[in-house]
Protein backbone atom coordinates (compact mmCIF):
# COMPACT_ATOMS: atom_id res chain seq x y z
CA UNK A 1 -3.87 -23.73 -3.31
CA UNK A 2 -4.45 -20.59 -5.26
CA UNK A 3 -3.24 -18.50 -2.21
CA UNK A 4 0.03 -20.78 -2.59
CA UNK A 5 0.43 -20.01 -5.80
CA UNK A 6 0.01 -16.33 -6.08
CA UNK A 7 1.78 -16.01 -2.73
CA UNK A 8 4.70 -18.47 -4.78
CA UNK A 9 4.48 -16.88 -8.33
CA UNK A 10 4.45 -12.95 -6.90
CA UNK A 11 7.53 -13.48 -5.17
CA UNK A 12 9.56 -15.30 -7.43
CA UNK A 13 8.44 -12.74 -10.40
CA UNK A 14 9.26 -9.72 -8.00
CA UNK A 15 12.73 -11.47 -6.43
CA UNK A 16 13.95 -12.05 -10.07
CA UNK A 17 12.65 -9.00 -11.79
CA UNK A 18 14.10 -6.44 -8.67
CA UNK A 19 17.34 -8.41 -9.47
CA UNK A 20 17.25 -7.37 -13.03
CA UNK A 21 15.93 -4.14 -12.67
CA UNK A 22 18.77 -3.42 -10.35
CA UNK A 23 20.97 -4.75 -13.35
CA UNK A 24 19.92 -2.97 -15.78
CA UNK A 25 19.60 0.38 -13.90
CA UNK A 26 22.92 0.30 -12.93
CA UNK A 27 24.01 -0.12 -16.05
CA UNK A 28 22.43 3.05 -17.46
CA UNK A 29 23.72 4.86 -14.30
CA UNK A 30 19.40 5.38 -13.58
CA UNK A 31 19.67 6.53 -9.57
CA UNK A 32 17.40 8.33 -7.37
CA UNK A 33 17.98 11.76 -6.25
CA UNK A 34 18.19 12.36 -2.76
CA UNK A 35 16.55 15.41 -0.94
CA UNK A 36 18.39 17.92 0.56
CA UNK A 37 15.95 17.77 3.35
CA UNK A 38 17.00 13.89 5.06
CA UNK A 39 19.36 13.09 7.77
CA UNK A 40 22.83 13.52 6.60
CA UNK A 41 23.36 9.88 6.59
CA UNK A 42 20.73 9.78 3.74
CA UNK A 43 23.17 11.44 1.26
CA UNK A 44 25.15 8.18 0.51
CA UNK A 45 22.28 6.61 -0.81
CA UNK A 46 22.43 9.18 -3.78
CA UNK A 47 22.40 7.28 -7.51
CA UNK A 48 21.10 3.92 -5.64
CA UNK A 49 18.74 2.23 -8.24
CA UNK A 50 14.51 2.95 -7.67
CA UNK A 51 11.54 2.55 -9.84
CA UNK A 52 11.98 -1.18 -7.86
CA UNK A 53 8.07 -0.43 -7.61
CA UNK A 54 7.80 -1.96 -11.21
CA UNK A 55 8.62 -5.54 -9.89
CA UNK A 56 6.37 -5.63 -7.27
CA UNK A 57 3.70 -4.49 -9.62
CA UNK A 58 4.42 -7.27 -11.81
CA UNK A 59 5.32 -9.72 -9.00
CA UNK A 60 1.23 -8.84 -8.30
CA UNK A 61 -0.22 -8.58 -11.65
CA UNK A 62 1.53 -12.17 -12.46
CA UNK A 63 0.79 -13.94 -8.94
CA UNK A 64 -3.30 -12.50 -9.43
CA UNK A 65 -2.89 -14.24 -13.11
CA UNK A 66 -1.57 -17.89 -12.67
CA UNK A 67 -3.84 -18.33 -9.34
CA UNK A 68 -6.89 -17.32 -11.58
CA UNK A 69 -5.76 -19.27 -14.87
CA UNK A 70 -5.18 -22.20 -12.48
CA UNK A 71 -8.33 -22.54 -10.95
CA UNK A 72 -10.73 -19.94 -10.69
CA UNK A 73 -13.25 -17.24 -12.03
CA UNK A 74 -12.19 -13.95 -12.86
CA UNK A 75 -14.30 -11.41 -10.98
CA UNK A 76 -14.41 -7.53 -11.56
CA UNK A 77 -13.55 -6.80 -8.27
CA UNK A 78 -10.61 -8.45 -8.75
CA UNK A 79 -9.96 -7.70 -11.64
CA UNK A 80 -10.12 -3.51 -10.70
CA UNK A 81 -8.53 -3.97 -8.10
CA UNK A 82 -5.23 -5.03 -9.64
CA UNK A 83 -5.75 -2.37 -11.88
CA UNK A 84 -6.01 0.14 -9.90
CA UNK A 85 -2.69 -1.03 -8.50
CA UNK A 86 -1.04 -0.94 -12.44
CA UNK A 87 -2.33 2.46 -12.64
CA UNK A 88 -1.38 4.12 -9.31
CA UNK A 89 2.17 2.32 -10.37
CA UNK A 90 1.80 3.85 -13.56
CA UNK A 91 1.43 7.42 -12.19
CA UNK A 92 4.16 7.13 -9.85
CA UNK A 93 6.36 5.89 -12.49
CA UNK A 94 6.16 9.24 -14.44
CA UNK A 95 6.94 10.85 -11.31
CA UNK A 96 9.93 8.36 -10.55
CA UNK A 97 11.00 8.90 -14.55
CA UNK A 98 10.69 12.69 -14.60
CA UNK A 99 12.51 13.02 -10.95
CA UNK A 100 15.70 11.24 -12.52
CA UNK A 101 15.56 12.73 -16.48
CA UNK A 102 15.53 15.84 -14.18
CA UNK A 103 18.44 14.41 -12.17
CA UNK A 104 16.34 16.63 -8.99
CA UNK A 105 14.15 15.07 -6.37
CA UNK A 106 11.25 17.15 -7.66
CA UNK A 107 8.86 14.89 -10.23
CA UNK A 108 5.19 15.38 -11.69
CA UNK A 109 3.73 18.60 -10.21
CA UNK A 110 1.36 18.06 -7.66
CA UNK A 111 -1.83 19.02 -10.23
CA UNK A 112 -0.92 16.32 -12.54
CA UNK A 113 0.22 13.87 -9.51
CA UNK A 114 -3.50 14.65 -8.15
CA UNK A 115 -4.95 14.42 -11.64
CA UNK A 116 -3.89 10.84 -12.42
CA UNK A 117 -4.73 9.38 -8.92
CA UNK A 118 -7.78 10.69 -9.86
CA UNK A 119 -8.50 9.18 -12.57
CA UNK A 120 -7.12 5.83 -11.18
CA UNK A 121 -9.45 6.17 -8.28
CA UNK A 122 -12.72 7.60 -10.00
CA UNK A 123 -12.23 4.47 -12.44
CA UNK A 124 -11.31 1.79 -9.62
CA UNK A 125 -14.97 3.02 -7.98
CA UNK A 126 -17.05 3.37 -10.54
CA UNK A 127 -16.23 0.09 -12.33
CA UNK A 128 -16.40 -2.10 -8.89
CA UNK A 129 -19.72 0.36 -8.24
CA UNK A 130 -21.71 -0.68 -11.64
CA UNK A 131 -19.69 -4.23 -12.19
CA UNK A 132 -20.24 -5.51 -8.33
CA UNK A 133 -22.37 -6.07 -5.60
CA UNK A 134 -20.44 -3.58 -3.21
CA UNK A 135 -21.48 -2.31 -0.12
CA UNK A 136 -21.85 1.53 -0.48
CA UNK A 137 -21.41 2.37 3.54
CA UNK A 138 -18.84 3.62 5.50
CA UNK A 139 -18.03 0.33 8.43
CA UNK A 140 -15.72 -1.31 10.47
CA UNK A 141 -15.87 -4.94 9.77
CA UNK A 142 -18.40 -5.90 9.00
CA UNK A 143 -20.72 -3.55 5.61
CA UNK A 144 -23.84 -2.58 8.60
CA UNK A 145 -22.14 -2.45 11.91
CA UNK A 146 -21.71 1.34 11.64
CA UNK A 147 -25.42 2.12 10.08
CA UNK A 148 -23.79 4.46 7.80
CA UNK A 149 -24.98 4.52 4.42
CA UNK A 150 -23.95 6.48 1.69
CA UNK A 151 -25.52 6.88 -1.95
CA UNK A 152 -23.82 5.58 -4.72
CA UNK A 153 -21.92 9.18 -5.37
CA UNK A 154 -20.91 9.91 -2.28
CA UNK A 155 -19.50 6.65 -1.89
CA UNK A 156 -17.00 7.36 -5.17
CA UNK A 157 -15.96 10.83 -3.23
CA UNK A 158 -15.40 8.19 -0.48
CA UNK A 159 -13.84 6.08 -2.54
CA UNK A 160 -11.47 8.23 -3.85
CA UNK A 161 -10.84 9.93 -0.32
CA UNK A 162 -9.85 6.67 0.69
CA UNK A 163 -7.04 5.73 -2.30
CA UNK A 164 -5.90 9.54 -1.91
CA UNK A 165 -5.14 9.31 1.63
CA UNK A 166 -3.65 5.11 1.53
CA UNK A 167 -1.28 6.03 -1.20
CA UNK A 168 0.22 8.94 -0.10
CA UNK A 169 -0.02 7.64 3.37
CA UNK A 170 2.24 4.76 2.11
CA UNK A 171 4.48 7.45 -0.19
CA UNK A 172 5.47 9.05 3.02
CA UNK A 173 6.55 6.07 5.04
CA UNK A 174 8.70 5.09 2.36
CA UNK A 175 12.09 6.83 3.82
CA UNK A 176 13.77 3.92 5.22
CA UNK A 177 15.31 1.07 3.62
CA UNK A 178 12.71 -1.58 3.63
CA UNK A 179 10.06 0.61 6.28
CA UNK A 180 7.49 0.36 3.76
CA UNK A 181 7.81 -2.76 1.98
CA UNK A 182 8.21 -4.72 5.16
CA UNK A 183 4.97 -3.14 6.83
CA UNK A 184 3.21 -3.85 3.93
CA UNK A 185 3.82 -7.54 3.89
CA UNK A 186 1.82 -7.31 6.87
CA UNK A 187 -0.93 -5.73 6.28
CA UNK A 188 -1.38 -7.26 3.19
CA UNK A 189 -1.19 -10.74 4.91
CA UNK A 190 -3.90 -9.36 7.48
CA UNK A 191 -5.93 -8.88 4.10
CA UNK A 192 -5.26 -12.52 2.69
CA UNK A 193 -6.88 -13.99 6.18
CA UNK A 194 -9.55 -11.34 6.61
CA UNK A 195 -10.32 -12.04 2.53
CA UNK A 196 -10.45 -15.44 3.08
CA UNK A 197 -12.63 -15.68 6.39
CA UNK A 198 -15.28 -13.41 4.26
CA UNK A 199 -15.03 -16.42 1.86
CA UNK A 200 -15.99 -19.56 4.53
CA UNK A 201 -18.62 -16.85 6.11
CA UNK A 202 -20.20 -15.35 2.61
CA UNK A 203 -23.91 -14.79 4.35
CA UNK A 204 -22.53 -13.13 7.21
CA UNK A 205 -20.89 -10.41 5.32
CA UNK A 206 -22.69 -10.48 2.29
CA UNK A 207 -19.71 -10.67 0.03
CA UNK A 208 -19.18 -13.18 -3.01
CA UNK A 209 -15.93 -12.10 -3.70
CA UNK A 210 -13.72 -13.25 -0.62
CA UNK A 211 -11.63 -15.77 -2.15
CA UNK A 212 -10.59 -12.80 -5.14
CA UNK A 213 -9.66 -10.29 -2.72
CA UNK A 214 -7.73 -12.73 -0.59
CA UNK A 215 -5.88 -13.85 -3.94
CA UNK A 216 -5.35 -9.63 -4.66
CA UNK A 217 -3.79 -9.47 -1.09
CA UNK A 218 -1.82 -12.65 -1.27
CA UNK A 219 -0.13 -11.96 -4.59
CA UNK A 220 0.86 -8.38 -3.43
CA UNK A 221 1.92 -10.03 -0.34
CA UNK A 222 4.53 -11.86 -2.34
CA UNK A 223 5.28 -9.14 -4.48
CA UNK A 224 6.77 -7.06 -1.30
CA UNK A 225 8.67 -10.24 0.37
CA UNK A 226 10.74 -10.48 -3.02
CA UNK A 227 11.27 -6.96 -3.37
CA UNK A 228 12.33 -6.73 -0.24
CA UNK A 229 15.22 -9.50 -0.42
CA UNK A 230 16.62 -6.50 -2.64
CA UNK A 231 15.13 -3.25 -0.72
CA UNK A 232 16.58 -4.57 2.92
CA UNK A 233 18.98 -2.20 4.89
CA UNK A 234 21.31 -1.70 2.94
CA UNK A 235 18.82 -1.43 -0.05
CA UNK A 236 20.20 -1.90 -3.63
CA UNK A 237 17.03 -0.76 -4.90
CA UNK A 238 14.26 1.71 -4.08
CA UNK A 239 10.82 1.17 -4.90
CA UNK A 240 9.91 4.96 -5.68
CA UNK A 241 6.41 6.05 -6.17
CA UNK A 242 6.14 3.48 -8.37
CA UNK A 243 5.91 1.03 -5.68
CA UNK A 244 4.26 3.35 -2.80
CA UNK A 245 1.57 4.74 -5.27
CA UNK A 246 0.94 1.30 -5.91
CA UNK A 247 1.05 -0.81 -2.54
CA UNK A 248 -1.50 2.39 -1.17
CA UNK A 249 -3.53 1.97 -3.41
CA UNK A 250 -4.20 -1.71 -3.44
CA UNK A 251 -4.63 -1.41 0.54
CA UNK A 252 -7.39 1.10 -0.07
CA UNK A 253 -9.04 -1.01 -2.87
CA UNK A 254 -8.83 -3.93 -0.24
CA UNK A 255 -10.67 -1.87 2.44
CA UNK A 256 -13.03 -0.38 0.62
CA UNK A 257 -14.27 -3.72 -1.41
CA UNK A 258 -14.22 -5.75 1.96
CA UNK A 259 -15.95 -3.02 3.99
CA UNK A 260 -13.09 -2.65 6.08
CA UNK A 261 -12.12 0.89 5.98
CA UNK A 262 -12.10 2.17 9.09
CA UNK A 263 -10.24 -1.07 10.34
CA UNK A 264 -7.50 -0.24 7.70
CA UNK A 265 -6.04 2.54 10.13
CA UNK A 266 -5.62 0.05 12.76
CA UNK A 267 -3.82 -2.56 10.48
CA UNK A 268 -1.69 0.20 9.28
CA UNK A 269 -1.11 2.11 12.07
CA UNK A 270 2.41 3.55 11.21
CA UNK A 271 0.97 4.78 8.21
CA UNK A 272 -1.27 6.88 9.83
CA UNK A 273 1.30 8.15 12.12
CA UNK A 274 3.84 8.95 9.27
CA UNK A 275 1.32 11.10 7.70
CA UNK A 276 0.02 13.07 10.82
CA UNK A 277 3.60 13.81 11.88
CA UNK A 278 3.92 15.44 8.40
CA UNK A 279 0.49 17.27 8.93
CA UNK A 280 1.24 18.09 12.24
CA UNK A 281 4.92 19.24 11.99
CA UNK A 282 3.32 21.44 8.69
CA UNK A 283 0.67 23.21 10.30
CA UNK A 284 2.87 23.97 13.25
CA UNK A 285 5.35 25.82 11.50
CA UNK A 286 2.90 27.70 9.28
CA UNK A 287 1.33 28.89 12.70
CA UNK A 288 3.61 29.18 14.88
CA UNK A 289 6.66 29.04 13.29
CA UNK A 290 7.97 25.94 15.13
CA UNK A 291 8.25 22.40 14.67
CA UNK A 292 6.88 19.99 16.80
CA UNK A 293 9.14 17.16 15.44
CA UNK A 294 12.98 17.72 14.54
CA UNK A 295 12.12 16.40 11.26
CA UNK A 296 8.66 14.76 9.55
CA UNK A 297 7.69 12.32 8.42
CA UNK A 298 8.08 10.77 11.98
CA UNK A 299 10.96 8.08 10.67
CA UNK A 300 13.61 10.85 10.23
CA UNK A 301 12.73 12.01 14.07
CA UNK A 302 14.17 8.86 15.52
CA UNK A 303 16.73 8.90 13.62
CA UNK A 304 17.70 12.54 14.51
CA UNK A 305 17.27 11.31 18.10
CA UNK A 306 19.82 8.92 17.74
CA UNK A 307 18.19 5.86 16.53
CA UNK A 308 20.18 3.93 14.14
CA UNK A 309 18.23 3.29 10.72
CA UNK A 310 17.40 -0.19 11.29
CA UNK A 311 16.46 0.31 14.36
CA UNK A 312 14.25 2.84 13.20
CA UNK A 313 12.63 0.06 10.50
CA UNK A 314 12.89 -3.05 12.64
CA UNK A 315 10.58 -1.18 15.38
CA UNK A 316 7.75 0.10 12.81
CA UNK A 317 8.16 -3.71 11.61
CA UNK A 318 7.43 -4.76 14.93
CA UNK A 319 4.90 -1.89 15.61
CA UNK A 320 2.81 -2.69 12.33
CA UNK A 321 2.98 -6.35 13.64
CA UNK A 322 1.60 -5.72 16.57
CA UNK A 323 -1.31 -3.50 15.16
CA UNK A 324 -1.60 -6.11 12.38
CA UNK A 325 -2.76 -8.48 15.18
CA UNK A 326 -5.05 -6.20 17.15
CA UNK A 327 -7.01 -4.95 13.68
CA UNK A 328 -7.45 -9.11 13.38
CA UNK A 329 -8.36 -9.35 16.75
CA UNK A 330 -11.26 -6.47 16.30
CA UNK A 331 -12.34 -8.14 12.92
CA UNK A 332 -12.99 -11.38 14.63
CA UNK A 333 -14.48 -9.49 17.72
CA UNK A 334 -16.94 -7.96 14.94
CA UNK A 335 -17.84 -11.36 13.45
CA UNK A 336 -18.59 -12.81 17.18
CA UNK A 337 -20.77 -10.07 18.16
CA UNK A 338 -23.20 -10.30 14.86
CA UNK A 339 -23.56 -13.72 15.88
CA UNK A 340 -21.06 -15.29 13.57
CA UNK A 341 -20.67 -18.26 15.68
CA UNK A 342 -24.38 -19.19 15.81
């Protein structure tokens, strides 16, 4: 019932506030700035609506709060992990704010970009590190199948390694109408089961918050599904870094208070490969002086190649789908082999 209900609540709050936002955006003539660097059939979306990121951040915030208020305990993983979400959102809504005062697709410098993740992701660790019983390795599925242990301050560099590399993972793969938000819906449900099975199995992974996190993933779950009734090919909204910043970061948080990190990559495999097209295609050029891609990240290749944009988003839907199920497969695979069944 409390999955219901943040599932429920997050999308309603996120279909109706997108709706509005869009409104009200429009009426202040508040569009995003488009590159000079895209596909030329990127240039029509010029003056389309963004900062959409502040609905699903709400959507998330509000679906967390009924499903607790209705029937549960507050915990502090919980609790910073939906904060670190408001704050990542926060951050990229000073870029999104400065990038169209500026009226130029050029927002917060990177140093204070890199400055307030920090922050955001030194805070997120330390408070789950002192407040929480977290496991302070580096694993797979399960917080010992790996062996790797860290001490309690190299697991905050890890920590923040981790949020760094989600959010602007997630930054990058939002270039398509509805690429991001739609992928994350999945992953994000992958979290809601995998949160939930550490729930009904709390000996075998040694984790008392299951139920929490699966509440976290199921009200950002929502949050995405109503924003994207708006975002959808054609979108009439974009969610910015405000939304990016903040869906990354709430995937990391997920991983890294379920010990799931290194199954993360699977889950969100066209993540990854958005942002090592980008590092790839960079250090090629810088070397050799030629790109390996006709345009990074990886989206804008297809589409240069002839794919049509849709295409282009329906595939990495169906792509993140299909690695959504093989990370689930390996997580169960994990729990049989420590003996789960017995």
């Amino acid at each position: 019932m409390r999955l219901v209900l943040a599932a429920g609540i997050a999308t309603l709050v996120a279909l109706v506030g997108t709706r509005l936002l869009i409104t009200a955006l429009t009426r202040r003539h508040i569009g995003q700035p488009i590159h000079e660097d895209v596909p030329e059939g990127h240039t029509v979306k010029a003056g389309t609506p963004t900062m959409g990121g502040i609905a699903i951040v709400a959507g998330g915030v509000c679906g967390y709060l009924a499903s607790n208020l209705y029937d549960g305990v507050f915990t502090w993983t919980g609790l910073a992990t939906m904060g670190a979400i408001a704050g990542a959102g926060g951050v990229g809504f000073l870029d999104d704010w400065i990038k169209i005062a500026n009226e130029r697709n050029l927002g917060l410098n990177k140093r204070s970009k890199t400055l307030g993740l920090l922050v955001v992701a030194v805070g997120f660790a330390l408070v789950i590190l002192w407040k929480t019983n977290v496991h302070t390795t580096i694993s797979f599925g399960r917080f010992d199948d790996l062996g790797w242990t860290l001490g309690k301050w190299v697991w905050v560099i890890w920590a923040v390694v981790v949020i760094f590399a989600s959010s602007n993972a997630v930054n990058l793969t939002d270039g398509l109408d509805g690429l991001a938000a739609g992928s994350a819906i999945l992953v994000f449900s992958a979290y809601v089961i995998i949160g939930y099975w550490i729930f009904r199995h709390p000996g075998m992974y040694q984790i008392n918050v299951g139920l929490d996190l699966a509440v976290v993933a199921a009200a950002m779950m929502g949050a995405c599904a109503g924003f994207l009734w708006w975002n959808a090919a054609p979108a009439q909204i974009f969610m910015g870094d405000t939304g990016s910043l903040a869906i990354g970061t709430g995937l990391a948080a997920l991983a890294l208070s379920s010990s799931t990190v290194i199954l993360l990559p699977v889950l969100g495999l066209l993540f990854v490969m958005e942002t090592v097209s980008v590092i790839i295609q960079v250090a090629s050029f810088r070397t050799t002086g030629k790109r390996v891609f006709r345009m990074a990240p990886i989206h804008h290749h297809f589409e240069l190649g002839g794919w049509p944009e849709t295409t282009v988003i329906v595939r990495g839907w169906m792509l993140t789908g299909a690695t959504t199920a093989v990370g689930l497969g390996l997580f169960y695979r994990e729990f049989i082999r420590a003996g789960g069944l017995a």
